[in-house]
PDB file of N, CA and C in Angstrom:
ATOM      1  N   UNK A   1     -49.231   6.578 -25.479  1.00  0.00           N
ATOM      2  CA  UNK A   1     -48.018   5.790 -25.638  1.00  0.00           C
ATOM      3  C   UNK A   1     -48.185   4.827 -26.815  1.00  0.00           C
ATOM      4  N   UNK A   2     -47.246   4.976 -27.491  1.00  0.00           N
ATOM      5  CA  UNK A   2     -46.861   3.640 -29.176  1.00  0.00           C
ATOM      6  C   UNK A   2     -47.194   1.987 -28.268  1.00  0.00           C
ATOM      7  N   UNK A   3     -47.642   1.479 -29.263  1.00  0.00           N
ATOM      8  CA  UNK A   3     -47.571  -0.027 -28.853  1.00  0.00           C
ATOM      9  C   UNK A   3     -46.680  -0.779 -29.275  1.00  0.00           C
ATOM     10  N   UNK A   4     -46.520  -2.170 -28.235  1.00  0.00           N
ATOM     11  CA  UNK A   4     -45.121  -2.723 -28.696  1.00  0.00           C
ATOM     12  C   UNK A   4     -44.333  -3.056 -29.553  1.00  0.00           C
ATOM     13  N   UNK A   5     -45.226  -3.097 -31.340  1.00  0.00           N
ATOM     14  CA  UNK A   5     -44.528  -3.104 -32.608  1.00  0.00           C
ATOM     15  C   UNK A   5     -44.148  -1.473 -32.687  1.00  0.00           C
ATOM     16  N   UNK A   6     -44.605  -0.673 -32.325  1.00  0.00           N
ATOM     17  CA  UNK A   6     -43.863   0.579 -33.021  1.00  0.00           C
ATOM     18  C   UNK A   6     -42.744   0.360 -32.098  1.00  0.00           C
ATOM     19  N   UNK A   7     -42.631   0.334 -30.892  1.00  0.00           N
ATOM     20  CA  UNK A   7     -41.764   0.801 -29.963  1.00  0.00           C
ATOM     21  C   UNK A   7     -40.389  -0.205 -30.019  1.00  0.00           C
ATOM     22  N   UNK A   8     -40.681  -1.060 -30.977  1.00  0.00           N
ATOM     23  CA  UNK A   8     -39.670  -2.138 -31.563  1.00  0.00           C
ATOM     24  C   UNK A   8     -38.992  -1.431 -32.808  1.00  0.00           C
ATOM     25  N   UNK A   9     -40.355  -0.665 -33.599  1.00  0.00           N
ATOM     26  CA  UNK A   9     -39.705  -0.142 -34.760  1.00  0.00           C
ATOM     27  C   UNK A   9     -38.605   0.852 -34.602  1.00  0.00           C
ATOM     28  N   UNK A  10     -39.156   1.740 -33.298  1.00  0.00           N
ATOM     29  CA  UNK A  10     -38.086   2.926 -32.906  1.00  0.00           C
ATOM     30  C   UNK A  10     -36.917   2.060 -32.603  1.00  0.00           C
ATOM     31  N   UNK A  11     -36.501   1.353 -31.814  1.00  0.00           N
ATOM     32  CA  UNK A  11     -35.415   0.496 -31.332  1.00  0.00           C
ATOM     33  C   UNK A  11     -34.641   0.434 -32.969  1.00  0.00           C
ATOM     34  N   UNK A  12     -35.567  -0.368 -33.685  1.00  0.00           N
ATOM     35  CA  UNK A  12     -34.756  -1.116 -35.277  1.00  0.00           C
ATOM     36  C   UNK A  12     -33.540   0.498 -35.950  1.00  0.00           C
ATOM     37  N   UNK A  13     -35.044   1.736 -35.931  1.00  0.00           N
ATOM     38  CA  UNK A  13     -34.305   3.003 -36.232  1.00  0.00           C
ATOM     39  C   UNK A  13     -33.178   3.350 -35.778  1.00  0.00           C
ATOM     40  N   UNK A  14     -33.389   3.300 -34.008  1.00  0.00           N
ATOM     41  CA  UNK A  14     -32.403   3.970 -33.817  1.00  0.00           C
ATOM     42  C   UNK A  14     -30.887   3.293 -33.805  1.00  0.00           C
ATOM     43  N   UNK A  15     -31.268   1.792 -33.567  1.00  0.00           N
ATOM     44  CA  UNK A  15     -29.859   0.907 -33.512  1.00  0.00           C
ATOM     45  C   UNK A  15     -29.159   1.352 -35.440  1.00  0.00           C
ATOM     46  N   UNK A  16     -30.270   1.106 -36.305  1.00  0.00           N
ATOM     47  CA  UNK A  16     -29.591   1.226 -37.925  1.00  0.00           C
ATOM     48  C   UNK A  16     -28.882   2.762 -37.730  1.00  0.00           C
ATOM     49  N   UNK A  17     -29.220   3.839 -36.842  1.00  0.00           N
ATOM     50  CA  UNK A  17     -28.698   5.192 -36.959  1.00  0.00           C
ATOM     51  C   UNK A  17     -27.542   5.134 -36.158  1.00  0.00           C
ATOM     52  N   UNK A  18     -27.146   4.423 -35.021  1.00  0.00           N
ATOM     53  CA  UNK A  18     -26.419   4.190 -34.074  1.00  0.00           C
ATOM     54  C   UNK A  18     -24.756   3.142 -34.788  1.00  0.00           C
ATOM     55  N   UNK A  19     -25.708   2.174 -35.835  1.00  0.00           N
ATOM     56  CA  UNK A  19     -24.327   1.376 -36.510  1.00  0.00           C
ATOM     57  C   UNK A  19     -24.282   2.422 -38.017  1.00  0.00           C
ATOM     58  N   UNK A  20     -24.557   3.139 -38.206  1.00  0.00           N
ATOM     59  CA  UNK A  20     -24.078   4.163 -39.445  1.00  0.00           C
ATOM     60  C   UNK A  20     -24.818   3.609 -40.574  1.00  0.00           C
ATOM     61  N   UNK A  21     -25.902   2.209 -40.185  1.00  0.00           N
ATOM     62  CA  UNK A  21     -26.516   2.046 -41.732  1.00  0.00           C
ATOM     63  C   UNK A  21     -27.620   2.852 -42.388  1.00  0.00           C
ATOM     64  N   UNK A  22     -28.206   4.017 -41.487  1.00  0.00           N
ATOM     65  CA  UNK A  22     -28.783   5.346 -41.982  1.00  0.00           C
ATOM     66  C   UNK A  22     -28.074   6.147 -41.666  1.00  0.00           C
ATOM     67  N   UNK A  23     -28.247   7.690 -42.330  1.00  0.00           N
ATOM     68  CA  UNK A  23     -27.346   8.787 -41.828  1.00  0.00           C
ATOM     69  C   UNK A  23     -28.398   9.885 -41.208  1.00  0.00           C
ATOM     70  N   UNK A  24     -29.440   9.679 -41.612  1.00  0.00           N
ATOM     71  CA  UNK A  24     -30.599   9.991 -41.117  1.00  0.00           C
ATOM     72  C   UNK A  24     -32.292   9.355 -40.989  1.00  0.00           C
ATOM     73  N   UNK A  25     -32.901  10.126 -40.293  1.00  0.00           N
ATOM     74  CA  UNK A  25     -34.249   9.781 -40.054  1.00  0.00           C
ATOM     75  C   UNK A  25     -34.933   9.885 -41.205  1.00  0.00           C
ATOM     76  N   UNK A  26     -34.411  11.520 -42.018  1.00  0.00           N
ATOM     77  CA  UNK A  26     -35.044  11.567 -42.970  1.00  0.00           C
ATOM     78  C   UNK A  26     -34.897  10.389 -44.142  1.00  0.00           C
ATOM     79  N   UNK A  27     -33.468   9.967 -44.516  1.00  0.00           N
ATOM     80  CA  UNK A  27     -33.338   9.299 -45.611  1.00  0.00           C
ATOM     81  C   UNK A  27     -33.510   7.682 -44.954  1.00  0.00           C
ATOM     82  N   UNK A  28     -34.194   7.250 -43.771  1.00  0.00           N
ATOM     83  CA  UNK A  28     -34.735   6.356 -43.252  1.00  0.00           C
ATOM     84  C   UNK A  28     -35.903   6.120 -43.815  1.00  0.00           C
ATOM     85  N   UNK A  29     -36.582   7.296 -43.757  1.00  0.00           N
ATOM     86  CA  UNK A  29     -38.399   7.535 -44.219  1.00  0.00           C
ATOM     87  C   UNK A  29     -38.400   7.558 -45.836  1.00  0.00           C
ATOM     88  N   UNK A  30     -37.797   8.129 -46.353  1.00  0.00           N
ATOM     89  CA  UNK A  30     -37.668   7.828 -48.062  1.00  0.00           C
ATOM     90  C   UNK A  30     -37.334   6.466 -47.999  1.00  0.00           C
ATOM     91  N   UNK A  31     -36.313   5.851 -47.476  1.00  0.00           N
ATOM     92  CA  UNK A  31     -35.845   4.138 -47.644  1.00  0.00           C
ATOM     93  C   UNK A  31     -36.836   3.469 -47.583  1.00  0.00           C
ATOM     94  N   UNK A  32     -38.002   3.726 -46.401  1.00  0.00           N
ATOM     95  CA  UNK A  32     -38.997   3.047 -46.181  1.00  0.00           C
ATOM     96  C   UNK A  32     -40.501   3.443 -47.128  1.00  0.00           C
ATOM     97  N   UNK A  33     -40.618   4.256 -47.747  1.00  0.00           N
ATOM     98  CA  UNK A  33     -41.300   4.448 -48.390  1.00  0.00           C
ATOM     99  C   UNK A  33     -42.413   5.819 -47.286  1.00  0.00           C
ATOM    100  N   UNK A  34     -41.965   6.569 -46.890  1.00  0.00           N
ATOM    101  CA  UNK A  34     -43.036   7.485 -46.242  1.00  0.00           C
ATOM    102  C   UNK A  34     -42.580   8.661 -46.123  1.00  0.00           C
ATOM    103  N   UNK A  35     -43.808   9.778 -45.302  1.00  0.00           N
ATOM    104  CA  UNK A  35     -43.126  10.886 -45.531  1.00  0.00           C
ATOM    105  C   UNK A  35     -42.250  11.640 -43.835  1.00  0.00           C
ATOM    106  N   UNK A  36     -41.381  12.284 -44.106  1.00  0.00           N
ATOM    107  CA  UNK A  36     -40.631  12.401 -43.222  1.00  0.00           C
ATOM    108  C   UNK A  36     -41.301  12.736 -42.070  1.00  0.00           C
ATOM    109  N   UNK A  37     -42.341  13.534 -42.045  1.00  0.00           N
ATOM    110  CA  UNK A  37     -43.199  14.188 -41.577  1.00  0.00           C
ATOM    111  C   UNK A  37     -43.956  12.824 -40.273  1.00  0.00           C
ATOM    112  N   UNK A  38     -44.178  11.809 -41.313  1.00  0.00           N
ATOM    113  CA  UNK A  38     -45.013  10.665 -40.700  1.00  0.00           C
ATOM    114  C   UNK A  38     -44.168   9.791 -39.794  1.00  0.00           C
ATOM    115  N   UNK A  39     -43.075  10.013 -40.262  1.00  0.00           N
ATOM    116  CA  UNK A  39     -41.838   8.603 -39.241  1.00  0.00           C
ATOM    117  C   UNK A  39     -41.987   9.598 -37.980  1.00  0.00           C
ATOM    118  N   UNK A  40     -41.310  11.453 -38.204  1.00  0.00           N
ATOM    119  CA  UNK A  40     -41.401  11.788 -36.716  1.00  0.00           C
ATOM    120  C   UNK A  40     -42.268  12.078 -35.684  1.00  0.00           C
ATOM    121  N   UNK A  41     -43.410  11.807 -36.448  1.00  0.00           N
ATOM    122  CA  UNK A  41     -44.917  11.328 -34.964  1.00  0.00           C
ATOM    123  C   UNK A  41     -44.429  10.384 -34.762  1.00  0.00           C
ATOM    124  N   UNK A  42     -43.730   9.252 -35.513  1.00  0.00           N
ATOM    125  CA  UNK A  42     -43.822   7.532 -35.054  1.00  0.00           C
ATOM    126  C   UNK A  42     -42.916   7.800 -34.198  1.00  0.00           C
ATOM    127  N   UNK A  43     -41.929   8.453 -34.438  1.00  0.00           N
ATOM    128  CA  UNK A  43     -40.185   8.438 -33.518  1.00  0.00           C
ATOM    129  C   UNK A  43     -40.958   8.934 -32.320  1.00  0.00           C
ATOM    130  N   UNK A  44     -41.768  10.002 -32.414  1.00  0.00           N
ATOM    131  CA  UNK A  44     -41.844  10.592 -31.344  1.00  0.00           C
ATOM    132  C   UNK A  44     -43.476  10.453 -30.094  1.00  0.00           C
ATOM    133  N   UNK A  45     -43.674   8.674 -30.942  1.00  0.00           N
ATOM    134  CA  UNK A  45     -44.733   7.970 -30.066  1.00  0.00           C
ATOM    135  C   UNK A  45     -46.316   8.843 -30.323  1.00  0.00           C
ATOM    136  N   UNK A  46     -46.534   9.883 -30.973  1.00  0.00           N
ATOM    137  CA  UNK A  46     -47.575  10.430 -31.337  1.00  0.00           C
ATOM    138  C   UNK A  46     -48.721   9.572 -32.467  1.00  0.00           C
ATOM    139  N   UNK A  47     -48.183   8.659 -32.839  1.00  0.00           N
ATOM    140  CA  UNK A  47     -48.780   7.656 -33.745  1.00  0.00           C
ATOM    141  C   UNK A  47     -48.319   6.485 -33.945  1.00  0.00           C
ATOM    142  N   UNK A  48     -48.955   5.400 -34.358  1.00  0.00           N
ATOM    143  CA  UNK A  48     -48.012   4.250 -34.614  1.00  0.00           C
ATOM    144  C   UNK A  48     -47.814   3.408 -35.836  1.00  0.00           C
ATOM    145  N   UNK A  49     -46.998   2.759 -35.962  1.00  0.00           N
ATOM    146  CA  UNK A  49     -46.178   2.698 -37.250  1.00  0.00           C
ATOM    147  C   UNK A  49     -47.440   2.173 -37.497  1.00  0.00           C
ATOM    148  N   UNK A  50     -47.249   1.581 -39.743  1.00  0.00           N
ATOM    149  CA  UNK A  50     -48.345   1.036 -40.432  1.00  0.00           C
ATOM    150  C   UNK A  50     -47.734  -0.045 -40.834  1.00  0.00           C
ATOM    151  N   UNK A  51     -48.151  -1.008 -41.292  1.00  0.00           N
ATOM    152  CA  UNK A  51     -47.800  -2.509 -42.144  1.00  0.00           C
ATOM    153  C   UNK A  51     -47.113  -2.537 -42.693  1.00  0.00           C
ATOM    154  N   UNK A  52     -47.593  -1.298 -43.695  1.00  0.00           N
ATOM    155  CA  UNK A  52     -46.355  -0.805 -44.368  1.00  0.00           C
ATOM    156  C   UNK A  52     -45.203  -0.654 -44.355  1.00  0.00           C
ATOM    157  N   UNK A  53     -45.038   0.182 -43.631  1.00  0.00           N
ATOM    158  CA  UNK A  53     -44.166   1.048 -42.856  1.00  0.00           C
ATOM    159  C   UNK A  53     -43.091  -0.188 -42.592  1.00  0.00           C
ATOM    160  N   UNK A  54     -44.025  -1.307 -41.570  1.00  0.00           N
ATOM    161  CA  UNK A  54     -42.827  -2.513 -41.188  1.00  0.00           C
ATOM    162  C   UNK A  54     -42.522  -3.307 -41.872  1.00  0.00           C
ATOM    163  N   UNK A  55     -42.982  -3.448 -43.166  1.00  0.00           N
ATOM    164  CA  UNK A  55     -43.134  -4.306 -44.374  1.00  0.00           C
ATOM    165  C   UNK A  55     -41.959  -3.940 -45.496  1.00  0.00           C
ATOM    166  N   UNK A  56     -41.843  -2.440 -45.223  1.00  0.00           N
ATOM    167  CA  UNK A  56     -40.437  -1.799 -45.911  1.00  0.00           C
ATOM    168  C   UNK A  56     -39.231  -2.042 -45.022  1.00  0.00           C
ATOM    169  N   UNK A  57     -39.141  -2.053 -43.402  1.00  0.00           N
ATOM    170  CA  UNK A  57     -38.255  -2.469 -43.213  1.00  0.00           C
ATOM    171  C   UNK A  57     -37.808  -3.498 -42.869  1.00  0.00           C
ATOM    172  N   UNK A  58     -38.919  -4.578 -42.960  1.00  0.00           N
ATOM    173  CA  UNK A  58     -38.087  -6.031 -43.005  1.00  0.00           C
ATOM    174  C   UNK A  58     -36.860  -6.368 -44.181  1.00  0.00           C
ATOM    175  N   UNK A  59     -38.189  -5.681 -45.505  1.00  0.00           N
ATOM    176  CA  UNK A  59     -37.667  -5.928 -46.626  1.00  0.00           C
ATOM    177  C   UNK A  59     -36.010  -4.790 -46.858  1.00  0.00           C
ATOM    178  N   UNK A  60     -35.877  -4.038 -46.442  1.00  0.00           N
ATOM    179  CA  UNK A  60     -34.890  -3.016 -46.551  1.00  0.00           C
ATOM    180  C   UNK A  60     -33.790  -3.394 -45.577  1.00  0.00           C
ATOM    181  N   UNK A  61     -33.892  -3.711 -44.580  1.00  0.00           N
ATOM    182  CA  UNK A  61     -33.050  -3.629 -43.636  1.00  0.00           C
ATOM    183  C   UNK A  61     -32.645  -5.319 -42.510  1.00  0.00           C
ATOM    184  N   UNK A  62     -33.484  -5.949 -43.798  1.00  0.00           N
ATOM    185  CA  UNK A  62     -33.282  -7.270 -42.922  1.00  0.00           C
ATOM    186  C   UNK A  62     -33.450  -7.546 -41.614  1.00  0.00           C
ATOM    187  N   UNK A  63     -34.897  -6.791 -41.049  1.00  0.00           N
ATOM    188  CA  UNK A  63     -35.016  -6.674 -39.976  1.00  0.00           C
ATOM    189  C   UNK A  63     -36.149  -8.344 -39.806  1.00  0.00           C
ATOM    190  N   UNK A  64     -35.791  -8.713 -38.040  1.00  0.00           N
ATOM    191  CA  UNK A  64     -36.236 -10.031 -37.892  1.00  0.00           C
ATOM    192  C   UNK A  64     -38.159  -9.793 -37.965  1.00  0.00           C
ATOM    193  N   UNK A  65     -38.932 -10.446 -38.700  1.00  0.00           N
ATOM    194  CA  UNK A  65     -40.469 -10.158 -38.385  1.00  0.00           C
ATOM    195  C   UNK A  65     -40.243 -10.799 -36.960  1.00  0.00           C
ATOM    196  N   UNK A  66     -40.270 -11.916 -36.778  1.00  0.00           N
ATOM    197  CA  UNK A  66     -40.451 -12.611 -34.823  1.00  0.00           C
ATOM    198  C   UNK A  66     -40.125 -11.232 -34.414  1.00  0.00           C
ATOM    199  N   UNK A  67     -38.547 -10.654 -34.454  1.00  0.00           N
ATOM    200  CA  UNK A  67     -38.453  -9.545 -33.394  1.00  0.00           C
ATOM    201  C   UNK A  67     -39.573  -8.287 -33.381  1.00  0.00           C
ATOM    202  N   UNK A  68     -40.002  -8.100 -34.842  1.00  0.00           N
ATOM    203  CA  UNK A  68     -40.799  -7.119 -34.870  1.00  0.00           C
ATOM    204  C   UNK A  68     -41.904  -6.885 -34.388  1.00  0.00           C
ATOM    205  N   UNK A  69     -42.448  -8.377 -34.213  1.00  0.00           N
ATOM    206  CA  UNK A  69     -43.854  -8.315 -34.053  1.00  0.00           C
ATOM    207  C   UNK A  69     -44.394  -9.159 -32.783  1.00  0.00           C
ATOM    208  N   UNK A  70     -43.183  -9.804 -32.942  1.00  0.00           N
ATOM    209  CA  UNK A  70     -43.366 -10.539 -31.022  1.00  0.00           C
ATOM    210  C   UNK A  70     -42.089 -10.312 -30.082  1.00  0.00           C
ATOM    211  N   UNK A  71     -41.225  -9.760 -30.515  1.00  0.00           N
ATOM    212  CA  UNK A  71     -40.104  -9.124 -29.912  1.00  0.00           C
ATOM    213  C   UNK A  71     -39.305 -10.542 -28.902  1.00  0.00           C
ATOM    214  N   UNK A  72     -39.012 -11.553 -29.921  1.00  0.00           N
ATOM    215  CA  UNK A  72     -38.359 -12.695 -29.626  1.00  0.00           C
ATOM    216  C   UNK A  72     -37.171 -12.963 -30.949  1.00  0.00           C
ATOM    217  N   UNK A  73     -36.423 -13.575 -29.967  1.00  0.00           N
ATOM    218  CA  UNK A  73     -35.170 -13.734 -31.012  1.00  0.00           C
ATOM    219  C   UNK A  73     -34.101 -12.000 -31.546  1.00  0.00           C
ATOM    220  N   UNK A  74     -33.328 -12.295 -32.095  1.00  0.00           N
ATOM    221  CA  UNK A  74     -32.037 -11.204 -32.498  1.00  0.00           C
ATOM    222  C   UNK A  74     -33.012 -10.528 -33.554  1.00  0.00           C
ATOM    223  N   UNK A  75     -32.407  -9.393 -33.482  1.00  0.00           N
ATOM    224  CA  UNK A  75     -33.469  -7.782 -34.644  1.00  0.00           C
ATOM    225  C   UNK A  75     -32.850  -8.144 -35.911  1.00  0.00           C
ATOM    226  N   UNK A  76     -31.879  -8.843 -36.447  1.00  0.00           N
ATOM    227  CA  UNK A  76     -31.626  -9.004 -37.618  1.00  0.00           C
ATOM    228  C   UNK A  76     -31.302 -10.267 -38.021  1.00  0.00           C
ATOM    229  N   UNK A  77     -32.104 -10.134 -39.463  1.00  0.00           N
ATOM    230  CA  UNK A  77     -32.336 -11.984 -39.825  1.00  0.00           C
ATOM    231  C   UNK A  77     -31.082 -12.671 -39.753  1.00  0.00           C
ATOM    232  N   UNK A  78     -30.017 -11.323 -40.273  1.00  0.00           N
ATOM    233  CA  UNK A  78     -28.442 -12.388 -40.411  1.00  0.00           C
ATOM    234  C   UNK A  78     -28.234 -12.992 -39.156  1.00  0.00           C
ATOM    235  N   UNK A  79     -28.731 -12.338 -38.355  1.00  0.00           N
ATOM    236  CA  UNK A  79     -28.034 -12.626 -36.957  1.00  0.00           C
ATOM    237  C   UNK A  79     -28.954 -14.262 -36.217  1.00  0.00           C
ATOM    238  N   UNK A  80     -30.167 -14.548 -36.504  1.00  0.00           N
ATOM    239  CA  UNK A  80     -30.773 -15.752 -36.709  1.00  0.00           C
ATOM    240  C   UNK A  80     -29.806 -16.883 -37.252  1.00  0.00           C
ATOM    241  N   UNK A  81     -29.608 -16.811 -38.433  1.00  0.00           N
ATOM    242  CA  UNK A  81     -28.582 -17.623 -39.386  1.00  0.00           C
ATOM    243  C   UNK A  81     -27.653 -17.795 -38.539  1.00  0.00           C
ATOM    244  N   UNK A  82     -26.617 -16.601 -38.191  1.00  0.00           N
ATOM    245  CA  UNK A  82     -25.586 -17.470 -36.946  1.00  0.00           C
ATOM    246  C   UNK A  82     -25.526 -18.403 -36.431  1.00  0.00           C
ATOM    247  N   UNK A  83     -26.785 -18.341 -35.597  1.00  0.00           N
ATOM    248  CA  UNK A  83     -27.814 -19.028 -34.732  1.00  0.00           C
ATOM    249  C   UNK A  83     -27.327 -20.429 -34.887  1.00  0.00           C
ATOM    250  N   UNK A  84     -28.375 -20.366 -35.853  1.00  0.00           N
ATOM    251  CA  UNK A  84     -28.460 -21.579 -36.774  1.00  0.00           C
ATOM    252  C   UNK A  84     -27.468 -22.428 -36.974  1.00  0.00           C
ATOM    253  N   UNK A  85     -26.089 -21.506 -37.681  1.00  0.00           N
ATOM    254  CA  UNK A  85     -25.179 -22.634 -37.626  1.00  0.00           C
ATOM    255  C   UNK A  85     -23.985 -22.955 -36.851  1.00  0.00           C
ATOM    256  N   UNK A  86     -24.048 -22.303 -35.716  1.00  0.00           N
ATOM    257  CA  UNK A  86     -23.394 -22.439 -34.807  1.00  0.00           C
ATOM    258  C   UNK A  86     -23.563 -23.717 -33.822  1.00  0.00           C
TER     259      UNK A  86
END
């Protein structure tokens, strides 16, 4: 079984595939810098994500590090900011 940063990363995937901001897994894994081959062991819990890997999608997808890596607070930074000024 993936540990709790990958199993966050699958969540980040599948919600960005779920609101239409990927159209695929594959052009997920080019976005992020890897090979398609390598995201679907990750999707499919056979390995677990790399630094990398989460380092492209903070930077790509404005994903929250807290959520990523301690799985606290909203998955996207915009959504922090709300937060904030609400």
């Amino acid at each position: 079984m993936s540990n709790p940063v990958t199993q966050r990363f699958i969540k980040c995937h599948d919600k960005l595939k779920s609101d239409d901001t990927i159209r695929s897994s594959r052009q997920f894994a080019l976005a992020i810098d890897t090979a398609p081959q390598s995201l679907n062991q990750v999707l499919k819990g056979k390995r677990d994500v790399t630094i990398a890997n989460i380092t492209m999608l903070i930077e790509k997808y404005n994903i929250s590090p807290r959520y990523l890596m301690m799985g606290e607070g909203p998955m996207f930074i915009e959504e922090q900011e709300e937060v904030k000024t609400n």
